[in-house]
PDBML (XML) file of the C-alpha atoms, coordinates in Angstrom:
<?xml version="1.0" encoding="UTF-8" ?>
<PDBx:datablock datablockName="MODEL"
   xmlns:PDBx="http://pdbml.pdb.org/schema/pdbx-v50.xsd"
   xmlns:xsi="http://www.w3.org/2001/XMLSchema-instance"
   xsi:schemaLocation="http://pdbml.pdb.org/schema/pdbx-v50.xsd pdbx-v50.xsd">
   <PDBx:atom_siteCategory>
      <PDBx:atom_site id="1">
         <PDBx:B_iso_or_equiv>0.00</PDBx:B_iso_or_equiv>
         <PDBx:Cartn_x>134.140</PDBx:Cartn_x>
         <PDBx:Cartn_y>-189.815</PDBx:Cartn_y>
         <PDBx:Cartn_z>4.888</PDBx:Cartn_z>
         <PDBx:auth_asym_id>A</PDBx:auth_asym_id>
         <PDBx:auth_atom_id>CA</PDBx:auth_atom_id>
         <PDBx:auth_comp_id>UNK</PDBx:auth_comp_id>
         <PDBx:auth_seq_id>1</PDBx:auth_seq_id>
         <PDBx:group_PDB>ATOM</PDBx:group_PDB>
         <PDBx:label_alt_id xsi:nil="true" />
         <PDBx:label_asym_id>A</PDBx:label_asym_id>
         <PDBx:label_atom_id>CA</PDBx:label_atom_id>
         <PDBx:label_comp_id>UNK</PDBx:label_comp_id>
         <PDBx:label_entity_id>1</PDBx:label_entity_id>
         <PDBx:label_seq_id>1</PDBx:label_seq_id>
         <PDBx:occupancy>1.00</PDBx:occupancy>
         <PDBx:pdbx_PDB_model_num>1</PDBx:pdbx_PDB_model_num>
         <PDBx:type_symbol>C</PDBx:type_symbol>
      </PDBx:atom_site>
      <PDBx:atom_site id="2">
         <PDBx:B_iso_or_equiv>0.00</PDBx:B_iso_or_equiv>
         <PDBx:Cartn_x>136.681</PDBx:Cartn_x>
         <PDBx:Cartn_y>-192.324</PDBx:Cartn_y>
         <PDBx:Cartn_z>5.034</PDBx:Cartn_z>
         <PDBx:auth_asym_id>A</PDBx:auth_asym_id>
         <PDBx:auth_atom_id>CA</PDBx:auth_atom_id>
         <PDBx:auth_comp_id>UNK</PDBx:auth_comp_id>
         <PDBx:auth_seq_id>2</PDBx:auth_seq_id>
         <PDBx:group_PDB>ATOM</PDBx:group_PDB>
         <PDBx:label_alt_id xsi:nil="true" />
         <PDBx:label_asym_id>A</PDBx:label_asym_id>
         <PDBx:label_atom_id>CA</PDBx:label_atom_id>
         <PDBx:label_comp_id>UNK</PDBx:label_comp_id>
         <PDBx:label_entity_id>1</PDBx:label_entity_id>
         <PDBx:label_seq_id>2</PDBx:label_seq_id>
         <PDBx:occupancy>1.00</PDBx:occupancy>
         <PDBx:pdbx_PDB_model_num>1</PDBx:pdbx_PDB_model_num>
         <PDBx:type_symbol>C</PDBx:type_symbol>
      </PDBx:atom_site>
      <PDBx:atom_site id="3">
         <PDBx:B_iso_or_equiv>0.00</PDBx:B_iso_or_equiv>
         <PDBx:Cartn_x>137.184</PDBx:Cartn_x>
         <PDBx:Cartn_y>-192.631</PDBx:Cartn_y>
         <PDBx:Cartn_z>8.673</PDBx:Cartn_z>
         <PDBx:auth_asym_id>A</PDBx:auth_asym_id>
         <PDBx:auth_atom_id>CA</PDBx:auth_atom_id>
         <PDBx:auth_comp_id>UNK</PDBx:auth_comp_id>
         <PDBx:auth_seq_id>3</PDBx:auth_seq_id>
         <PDBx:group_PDB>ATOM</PDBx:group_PDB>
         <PDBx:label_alt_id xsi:nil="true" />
         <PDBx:label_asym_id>A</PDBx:label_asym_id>
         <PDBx:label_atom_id>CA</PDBx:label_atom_id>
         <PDBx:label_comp_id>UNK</PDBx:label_comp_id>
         <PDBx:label_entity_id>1</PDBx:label_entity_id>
         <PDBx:label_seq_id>3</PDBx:label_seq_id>
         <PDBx:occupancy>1.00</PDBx:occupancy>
         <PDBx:pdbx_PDB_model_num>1</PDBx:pdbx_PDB_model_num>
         <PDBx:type_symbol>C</PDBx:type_symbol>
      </PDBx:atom_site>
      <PDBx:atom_site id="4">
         <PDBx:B_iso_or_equiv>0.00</PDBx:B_iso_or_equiv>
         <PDBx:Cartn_x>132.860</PDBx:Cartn_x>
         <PDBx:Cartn_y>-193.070</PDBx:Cartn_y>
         <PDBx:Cartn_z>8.841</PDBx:Cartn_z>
         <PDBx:auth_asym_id>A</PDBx:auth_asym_id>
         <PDBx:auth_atom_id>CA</PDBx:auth_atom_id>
         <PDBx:auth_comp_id>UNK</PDBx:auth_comp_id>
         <PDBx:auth_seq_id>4</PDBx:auth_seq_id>
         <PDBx:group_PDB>ATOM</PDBx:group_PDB>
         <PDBx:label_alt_id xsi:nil="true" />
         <PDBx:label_asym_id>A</PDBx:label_asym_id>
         <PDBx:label_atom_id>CA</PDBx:label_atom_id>
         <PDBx:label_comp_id>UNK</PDBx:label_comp_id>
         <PDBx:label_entity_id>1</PDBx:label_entity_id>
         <PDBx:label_seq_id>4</PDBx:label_seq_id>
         <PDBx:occupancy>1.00</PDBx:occupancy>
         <PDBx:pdbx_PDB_model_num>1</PDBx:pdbx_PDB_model_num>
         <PDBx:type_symbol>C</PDBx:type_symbol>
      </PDBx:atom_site>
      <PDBx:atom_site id="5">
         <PDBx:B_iso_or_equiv>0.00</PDBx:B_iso_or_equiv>
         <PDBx:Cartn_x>133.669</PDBx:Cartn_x>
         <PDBx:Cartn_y>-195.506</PDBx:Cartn_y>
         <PDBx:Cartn_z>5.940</PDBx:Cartn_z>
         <PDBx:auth_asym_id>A</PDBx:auth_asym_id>
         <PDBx:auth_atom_id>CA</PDBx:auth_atom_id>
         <PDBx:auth_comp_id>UNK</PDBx:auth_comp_id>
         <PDBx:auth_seq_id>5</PDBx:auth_seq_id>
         <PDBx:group_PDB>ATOM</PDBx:group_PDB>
         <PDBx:label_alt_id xsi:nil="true" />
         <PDBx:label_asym_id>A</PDBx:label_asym_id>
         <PDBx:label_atom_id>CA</PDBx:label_atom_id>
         <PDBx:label_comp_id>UNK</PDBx:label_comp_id>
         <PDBx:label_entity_id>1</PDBx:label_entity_id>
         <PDBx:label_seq_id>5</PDBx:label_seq_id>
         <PDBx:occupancy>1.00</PDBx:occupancy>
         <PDBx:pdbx_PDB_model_num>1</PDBx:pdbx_PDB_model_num>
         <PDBx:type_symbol>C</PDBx:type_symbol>
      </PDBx:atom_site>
      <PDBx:atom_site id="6">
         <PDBx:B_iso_or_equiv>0.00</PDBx:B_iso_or_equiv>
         <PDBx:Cartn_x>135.838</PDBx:Cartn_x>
         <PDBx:Cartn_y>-197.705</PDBx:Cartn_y>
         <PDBx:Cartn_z>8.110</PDBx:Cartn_z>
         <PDBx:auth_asym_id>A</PDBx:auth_asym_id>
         <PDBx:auth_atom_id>CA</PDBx:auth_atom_id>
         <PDBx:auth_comp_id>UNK</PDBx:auth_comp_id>
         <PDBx:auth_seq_id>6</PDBx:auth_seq_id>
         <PDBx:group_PDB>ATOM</PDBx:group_PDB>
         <PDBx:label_alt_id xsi:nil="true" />
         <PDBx:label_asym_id>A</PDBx:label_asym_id>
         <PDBx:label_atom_id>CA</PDBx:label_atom_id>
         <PDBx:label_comp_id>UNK</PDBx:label_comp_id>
         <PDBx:label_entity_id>1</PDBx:label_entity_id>
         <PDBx:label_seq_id>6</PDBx:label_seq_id>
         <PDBx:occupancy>1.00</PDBx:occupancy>
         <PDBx:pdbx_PDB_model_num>1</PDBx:pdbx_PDB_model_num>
         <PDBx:type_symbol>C</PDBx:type_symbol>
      </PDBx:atom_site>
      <PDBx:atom_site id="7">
         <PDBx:B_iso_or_equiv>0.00</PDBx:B_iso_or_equiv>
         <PDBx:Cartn_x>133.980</PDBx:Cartn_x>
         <PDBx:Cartn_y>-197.481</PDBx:Cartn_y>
         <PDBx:Cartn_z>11.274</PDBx:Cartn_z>
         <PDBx:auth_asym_id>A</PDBx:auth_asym_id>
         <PDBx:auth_atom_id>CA</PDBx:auth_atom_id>
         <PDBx:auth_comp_id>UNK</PDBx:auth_comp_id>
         <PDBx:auth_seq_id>7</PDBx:auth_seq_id>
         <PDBx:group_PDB>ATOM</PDBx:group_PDB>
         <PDBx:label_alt_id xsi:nil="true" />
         <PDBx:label_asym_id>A</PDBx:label_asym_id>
         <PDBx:label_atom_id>CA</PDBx:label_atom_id>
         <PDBx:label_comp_id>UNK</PDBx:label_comp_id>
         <PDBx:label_entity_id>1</PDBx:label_entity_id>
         <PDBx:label_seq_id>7</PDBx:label_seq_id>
         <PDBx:occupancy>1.00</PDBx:occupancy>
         <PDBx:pdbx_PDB_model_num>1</PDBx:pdbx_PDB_model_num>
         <PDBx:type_symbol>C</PDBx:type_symbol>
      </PDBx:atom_site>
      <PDBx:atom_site id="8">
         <PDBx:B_iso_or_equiv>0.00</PDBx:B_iso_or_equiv>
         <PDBx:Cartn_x>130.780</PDBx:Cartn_x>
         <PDBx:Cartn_y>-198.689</PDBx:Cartn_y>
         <PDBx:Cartn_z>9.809</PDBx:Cartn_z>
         <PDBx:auth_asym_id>A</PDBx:auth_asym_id>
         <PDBx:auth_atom_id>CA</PDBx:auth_atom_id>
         <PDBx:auth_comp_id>UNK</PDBx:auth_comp_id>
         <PDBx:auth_seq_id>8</PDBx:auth_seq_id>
         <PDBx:group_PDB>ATOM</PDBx:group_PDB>
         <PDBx:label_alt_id xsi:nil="true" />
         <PDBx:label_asym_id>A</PDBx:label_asym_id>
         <PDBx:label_atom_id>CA</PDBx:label_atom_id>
         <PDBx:label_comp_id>UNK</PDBx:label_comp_id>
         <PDBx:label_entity_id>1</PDBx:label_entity_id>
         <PDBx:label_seq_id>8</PDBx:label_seq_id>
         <PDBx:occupancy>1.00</PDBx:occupancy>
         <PDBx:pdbx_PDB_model_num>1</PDBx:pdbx_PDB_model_num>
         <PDBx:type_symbol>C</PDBx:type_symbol>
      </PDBx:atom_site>
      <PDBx:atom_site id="9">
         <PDBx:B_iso_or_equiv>0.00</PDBx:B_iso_or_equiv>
         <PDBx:Cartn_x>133.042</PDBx:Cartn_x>
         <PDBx:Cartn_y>-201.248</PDBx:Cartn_y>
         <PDBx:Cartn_z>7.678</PDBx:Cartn_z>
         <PDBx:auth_asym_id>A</PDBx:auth_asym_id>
         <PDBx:auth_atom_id>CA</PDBx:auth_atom_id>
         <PDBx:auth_comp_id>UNK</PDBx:auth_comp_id>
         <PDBx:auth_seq_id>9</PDBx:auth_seq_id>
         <PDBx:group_PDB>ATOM</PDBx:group_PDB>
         <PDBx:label_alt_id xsi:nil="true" />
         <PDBx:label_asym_id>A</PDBx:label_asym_id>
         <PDBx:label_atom_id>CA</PDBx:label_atom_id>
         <PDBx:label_comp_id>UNK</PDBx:label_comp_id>
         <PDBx:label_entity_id>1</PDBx:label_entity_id>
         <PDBx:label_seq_id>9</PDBx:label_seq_id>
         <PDBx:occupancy>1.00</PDBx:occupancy>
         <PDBx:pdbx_PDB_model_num>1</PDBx:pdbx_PDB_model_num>
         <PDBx:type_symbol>C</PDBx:type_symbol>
      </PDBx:atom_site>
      <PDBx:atom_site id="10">
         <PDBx:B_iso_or_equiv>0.00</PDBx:B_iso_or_equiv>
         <PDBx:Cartn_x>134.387</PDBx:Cartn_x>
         <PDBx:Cartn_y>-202.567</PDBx:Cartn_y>
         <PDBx:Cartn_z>10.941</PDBx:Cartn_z>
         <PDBx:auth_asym_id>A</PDBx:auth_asym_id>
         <PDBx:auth_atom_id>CA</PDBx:auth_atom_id>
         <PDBx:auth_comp_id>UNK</PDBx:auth_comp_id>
         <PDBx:auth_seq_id>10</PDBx:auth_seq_id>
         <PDBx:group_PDB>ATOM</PDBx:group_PDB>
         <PDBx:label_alt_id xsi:nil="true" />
         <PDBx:label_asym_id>A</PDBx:label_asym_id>
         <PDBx:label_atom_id>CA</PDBx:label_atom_id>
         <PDBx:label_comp_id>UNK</PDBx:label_comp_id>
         <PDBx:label_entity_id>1</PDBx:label_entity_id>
         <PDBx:label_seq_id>10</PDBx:label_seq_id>
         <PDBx:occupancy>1.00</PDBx:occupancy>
         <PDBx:pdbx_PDB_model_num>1</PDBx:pdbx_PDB_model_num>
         <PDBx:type_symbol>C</PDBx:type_symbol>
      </PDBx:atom_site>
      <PDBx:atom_site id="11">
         <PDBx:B_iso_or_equiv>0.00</PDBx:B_iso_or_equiv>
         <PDBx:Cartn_x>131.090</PDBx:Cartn_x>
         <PDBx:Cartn_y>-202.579</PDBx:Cartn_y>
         <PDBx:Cartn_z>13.070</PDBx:Cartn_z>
         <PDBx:auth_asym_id>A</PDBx:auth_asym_id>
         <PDBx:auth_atom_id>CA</PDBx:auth_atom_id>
         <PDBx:auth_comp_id>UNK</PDBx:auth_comp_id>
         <PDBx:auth_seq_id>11</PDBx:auth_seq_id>
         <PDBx:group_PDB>ATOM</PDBx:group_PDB>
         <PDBx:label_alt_id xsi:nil="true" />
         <PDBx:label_asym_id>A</PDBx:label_asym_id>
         <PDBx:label_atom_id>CA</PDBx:label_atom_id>
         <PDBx:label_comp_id>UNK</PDBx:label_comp_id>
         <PDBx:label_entity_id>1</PDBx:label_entity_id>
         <PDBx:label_seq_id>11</PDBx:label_seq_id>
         <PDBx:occupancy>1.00</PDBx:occupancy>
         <PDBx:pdbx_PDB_model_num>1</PDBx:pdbx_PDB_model_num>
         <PDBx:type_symbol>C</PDBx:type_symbol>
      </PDBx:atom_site>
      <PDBx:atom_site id="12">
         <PDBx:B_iso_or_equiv>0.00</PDBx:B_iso_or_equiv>
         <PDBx:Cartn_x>129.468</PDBx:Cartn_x>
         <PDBx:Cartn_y>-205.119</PDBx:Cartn_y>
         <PDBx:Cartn_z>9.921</PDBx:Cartn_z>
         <PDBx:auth_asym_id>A</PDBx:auth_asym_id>
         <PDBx:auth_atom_id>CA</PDBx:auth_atom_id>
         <PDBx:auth_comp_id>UNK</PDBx:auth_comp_id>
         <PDBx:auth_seq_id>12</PDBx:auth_seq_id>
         <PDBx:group_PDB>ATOM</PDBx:group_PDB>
         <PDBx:label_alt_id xsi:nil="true" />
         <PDBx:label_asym_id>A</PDBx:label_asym_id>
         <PDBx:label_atom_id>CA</PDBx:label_atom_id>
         <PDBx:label_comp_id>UNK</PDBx:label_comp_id>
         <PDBx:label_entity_id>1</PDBx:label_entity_id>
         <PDBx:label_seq_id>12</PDBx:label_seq_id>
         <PDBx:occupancy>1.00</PDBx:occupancy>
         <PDBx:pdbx_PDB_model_num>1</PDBx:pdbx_PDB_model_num>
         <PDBx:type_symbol>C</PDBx:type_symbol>
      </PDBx:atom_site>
      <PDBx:atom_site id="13">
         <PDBx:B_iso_or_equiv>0.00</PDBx:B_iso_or_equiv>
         <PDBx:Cartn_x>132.080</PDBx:Cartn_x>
         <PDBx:Cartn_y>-207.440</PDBx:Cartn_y>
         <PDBx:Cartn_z>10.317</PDBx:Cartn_z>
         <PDBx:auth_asym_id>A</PDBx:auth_asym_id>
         <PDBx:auth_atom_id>CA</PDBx:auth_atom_id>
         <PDBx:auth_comp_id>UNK</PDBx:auth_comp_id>
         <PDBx:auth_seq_id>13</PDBx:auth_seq_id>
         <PDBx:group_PDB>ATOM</PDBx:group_PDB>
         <PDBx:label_alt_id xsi:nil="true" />
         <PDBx:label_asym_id>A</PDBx:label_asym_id>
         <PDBx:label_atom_id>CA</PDBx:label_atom_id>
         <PDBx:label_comp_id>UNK</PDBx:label_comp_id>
         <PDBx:label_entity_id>1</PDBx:label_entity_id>
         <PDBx:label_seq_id>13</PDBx:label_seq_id>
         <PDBx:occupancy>1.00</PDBx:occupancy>
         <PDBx:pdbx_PDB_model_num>1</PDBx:pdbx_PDB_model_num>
         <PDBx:type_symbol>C</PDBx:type_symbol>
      </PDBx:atom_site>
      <PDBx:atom_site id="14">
         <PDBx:B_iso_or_equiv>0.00</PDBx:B_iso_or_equiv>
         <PDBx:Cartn_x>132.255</PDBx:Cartn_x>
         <PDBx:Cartn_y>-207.581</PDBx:Cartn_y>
         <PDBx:Cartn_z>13.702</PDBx:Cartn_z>
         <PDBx:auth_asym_id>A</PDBx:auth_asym_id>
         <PDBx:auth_atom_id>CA</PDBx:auth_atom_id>
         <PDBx:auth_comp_id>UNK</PDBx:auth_comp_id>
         <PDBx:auth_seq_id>14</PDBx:auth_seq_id>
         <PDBx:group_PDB>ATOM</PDBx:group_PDB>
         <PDBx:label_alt_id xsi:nil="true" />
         <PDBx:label_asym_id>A</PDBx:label_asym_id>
         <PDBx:label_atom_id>CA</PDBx:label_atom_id>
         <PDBx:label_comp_id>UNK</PDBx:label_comp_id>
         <PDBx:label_entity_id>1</PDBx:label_entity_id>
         <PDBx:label_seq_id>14</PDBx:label_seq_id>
         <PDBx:occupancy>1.00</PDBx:occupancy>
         <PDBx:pdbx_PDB_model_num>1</PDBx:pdbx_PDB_model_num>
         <PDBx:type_symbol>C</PDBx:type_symbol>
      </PDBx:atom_site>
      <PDBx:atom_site id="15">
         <PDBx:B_iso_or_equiv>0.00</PDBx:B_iso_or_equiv>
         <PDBx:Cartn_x>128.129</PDBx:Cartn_x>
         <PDBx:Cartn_y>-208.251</PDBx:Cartn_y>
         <PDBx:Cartn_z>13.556</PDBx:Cartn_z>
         <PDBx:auth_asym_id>A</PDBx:auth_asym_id>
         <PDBx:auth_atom_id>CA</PDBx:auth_atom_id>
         <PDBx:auth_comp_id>UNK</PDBx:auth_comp_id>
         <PDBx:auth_seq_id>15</PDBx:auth_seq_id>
         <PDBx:group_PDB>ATOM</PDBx:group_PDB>
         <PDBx:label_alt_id xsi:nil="true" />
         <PDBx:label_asym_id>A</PDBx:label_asym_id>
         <PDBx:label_atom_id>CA</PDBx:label_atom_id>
         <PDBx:label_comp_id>UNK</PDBx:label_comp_id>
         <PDBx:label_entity_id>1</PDBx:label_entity_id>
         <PDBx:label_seq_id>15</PDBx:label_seq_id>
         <PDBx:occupancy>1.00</PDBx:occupancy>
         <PDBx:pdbx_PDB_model_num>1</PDBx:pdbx_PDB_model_num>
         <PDBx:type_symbol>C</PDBx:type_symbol>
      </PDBx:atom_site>
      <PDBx:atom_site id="16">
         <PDBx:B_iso_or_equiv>0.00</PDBx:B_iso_or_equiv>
         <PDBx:Cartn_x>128.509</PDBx:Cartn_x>
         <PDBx:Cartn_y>-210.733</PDBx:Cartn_y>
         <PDBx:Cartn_z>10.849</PDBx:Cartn_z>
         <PDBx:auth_asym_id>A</PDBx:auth_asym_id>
         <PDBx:auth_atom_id>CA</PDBx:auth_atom_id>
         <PDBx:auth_comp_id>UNK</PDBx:auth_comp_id>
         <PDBx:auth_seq_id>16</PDBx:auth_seq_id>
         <PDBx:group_PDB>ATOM</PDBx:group_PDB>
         <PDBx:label_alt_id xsi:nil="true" />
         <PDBx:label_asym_id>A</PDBx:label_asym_id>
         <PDBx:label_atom_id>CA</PDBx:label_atom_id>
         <PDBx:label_comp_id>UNK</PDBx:label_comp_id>
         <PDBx:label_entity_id>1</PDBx:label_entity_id>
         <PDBx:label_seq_id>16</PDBx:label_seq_id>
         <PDBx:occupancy>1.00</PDBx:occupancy>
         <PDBx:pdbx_PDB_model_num>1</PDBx:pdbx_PDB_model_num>
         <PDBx:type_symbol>C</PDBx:type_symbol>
      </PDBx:atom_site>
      <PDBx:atom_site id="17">
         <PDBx:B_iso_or_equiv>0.00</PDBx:B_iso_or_equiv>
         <PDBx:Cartn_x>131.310</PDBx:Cartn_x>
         <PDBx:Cartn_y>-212.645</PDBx:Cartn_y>
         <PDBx:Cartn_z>12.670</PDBx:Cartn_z>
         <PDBx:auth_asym_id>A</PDBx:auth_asym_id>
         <PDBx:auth_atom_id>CA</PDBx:auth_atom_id>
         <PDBx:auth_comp_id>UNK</PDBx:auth_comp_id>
         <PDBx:auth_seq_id>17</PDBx:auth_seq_id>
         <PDBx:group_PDB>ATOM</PDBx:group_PDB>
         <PDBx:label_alt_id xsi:nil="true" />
         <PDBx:label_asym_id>A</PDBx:label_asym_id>
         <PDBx:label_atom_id>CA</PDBx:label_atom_id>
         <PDBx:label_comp_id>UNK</PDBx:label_comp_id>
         <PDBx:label_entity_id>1</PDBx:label_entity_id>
         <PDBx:label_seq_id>17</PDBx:label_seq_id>
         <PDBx:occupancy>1.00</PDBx:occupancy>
         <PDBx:pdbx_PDB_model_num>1</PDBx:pdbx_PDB_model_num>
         <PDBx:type_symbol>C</PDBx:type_symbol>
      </PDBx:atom_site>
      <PDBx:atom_site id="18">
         <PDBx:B_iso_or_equiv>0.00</PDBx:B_iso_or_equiv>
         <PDBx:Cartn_x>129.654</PDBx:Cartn_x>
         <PDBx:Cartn_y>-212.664</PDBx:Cartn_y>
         <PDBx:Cartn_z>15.983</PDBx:Cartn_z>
         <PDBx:auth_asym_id>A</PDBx:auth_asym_id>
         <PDBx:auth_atom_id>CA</PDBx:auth_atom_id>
         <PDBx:auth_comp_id>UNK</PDBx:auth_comp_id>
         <PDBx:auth_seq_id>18</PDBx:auth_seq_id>
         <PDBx:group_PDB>ATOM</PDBx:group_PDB>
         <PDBx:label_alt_id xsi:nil="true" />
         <PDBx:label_asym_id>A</PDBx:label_asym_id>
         <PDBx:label_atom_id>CA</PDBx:label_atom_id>
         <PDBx:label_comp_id>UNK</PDBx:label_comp_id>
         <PDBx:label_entity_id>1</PDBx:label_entity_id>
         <PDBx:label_seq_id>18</PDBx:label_seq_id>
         <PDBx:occupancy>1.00</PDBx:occupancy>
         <PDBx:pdbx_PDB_model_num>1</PDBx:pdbx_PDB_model_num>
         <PDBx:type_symbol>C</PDBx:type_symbol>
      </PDBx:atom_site>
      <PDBx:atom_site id="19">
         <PDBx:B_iso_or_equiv>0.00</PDBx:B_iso_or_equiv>
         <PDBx:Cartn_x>126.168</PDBx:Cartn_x>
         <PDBx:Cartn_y>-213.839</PDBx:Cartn_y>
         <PDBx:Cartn_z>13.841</PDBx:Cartn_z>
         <PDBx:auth_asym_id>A</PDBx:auth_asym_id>
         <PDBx:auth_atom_id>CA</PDBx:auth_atom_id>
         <PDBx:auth_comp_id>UNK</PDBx:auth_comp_id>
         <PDBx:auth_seq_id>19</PDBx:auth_seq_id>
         <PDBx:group_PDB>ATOM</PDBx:group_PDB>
         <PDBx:label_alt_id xsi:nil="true" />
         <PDBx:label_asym_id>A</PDBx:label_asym_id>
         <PDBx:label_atom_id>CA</PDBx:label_atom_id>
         <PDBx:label_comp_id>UNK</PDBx:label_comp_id>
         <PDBx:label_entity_id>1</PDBx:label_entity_id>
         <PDBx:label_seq_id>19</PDBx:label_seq_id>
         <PDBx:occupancy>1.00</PDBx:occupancy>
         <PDBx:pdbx_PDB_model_num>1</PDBx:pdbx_PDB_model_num>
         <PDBx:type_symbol>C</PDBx:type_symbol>
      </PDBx:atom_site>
      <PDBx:atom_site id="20">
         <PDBx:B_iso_or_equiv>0.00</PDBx:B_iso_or_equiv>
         <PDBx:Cartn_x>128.121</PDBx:Cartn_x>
         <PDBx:Cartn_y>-216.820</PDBx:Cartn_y>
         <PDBx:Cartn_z>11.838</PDBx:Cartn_z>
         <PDBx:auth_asym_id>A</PDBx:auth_asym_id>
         <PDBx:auth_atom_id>CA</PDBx:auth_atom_id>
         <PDBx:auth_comp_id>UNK</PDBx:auth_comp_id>
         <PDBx:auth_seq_id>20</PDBx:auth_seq_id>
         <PDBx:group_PDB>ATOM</PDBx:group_PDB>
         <PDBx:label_alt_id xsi:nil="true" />
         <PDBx:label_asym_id>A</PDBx:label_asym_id>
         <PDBx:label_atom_id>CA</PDBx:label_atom_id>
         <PDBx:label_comp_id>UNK</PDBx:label_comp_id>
         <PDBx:label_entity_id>1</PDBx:label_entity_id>
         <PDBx:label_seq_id>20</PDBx:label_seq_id>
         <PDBx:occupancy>1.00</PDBx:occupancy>
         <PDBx:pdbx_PDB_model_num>1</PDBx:pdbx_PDB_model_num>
         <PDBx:type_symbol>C</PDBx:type_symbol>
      </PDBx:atom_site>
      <PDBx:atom_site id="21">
         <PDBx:B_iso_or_equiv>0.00</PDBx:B_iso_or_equiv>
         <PDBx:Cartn_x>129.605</PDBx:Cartn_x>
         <PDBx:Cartn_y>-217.634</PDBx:Cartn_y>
         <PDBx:Cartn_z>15.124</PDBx:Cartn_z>
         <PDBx:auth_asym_id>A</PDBx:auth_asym_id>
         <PDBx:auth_atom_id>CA</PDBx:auth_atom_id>
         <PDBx:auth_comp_id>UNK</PDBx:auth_comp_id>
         <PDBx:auth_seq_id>21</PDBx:auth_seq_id>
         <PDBx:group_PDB>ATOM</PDBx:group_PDB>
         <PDBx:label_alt_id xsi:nil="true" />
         <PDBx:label_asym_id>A</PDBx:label_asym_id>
         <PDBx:label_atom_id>CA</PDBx:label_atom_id>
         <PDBx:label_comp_id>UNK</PDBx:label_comp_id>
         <PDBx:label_entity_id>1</PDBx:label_entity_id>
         <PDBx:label_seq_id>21</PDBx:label_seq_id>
         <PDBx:occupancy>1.00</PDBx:occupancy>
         <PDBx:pdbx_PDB_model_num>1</PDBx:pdbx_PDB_model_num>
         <PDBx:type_symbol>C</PDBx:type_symbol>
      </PDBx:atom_site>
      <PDBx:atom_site id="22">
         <PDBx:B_iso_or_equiv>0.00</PDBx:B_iso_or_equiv>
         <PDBx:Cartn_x>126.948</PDBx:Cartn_x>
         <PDBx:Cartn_y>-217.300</PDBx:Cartn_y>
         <PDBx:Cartn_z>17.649</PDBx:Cartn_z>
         <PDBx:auth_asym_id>A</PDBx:auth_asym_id>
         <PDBx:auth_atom_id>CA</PDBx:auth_atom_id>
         <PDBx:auth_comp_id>UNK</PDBx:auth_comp_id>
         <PDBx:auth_seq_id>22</PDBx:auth_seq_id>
         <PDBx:group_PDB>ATOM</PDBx:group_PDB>
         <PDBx:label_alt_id xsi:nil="true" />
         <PDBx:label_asym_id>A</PDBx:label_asym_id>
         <PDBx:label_atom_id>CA</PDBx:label_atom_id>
         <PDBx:label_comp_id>UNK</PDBx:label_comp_id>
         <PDBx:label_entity_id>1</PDBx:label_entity_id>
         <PDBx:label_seq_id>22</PDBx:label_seq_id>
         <PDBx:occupancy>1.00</PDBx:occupancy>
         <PDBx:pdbx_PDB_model_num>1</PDBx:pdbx_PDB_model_num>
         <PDBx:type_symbol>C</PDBx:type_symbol>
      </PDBx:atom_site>
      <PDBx:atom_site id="23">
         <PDBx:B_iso_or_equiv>0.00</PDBx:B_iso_or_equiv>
         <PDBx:Cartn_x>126.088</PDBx:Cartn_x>
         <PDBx:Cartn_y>-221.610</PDBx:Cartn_y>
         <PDBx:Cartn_z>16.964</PDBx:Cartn_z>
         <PDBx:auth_asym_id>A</PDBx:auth_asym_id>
         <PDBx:auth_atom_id>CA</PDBx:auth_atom_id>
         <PDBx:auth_comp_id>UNK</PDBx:auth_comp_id>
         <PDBx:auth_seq_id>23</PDBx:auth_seq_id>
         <PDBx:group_PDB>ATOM</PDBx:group_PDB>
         <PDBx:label_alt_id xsi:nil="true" />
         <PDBx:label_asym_id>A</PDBx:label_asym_id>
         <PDBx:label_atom_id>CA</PDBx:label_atom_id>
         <PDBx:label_comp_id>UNK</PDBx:label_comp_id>
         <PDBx:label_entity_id>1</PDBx:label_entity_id>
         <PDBx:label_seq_id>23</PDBx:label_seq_id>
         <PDBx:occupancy>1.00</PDBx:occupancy>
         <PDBx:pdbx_PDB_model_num>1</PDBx:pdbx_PDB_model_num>
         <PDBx:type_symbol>C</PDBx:type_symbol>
      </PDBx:atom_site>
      <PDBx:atom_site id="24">
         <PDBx:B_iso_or_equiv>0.00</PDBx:B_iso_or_equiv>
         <PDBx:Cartn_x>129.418</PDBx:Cartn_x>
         <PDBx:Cartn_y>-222.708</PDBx:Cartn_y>
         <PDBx:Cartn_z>17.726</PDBx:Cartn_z>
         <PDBx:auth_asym_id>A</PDBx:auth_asym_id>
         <PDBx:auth_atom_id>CA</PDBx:auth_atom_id>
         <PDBx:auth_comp_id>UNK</PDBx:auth_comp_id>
         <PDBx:auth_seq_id>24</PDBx:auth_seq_id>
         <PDBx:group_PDB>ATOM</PDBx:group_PDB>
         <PDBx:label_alt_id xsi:nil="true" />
         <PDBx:label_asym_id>A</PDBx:label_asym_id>
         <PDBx:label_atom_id>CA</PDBx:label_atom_id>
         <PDBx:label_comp_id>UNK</PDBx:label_comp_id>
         <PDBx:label_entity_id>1</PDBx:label_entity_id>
         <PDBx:label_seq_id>24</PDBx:label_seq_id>
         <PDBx:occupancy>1.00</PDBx:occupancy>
         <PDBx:pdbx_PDB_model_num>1</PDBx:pdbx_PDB_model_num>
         <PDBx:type_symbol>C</PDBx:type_symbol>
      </PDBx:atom_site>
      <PDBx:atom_site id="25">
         <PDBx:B_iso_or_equiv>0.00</PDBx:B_iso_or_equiv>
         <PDBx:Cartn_x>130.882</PDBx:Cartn_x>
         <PDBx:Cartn_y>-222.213</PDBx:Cartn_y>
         <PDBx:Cartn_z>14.260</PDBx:Cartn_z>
         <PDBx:auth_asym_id>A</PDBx:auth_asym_id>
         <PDBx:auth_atom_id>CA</PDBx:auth_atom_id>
         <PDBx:auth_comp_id>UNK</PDBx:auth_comp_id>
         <PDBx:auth_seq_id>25</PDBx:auth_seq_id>
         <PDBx:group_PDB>ATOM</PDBx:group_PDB>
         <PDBx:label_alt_id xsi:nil="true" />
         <PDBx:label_asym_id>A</PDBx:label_asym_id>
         <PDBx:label_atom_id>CA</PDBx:label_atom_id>
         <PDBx:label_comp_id>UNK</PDBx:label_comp_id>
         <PDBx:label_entity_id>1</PDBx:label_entity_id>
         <PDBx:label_seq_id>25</PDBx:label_seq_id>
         <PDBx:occupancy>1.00</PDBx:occupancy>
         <PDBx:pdbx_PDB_model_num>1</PDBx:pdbx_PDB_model_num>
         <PDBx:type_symbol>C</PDBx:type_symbol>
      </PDBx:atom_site>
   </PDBx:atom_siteCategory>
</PDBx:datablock>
């Protein structure tokens, strides 16, 4: 449950990085 924990963790950031940084941010 942990490991699932971290993956999903991981994959939000990586969308919400690539979404605040999509405009040139």
């Amino acid at each position: 449950l942990r490991r699932n924990y971290k993956q999903a963790h991981q994959s939000l950031r990586d969308a919400m990085k690539e979404d605040l940084t999509k405009d040139g941010l």
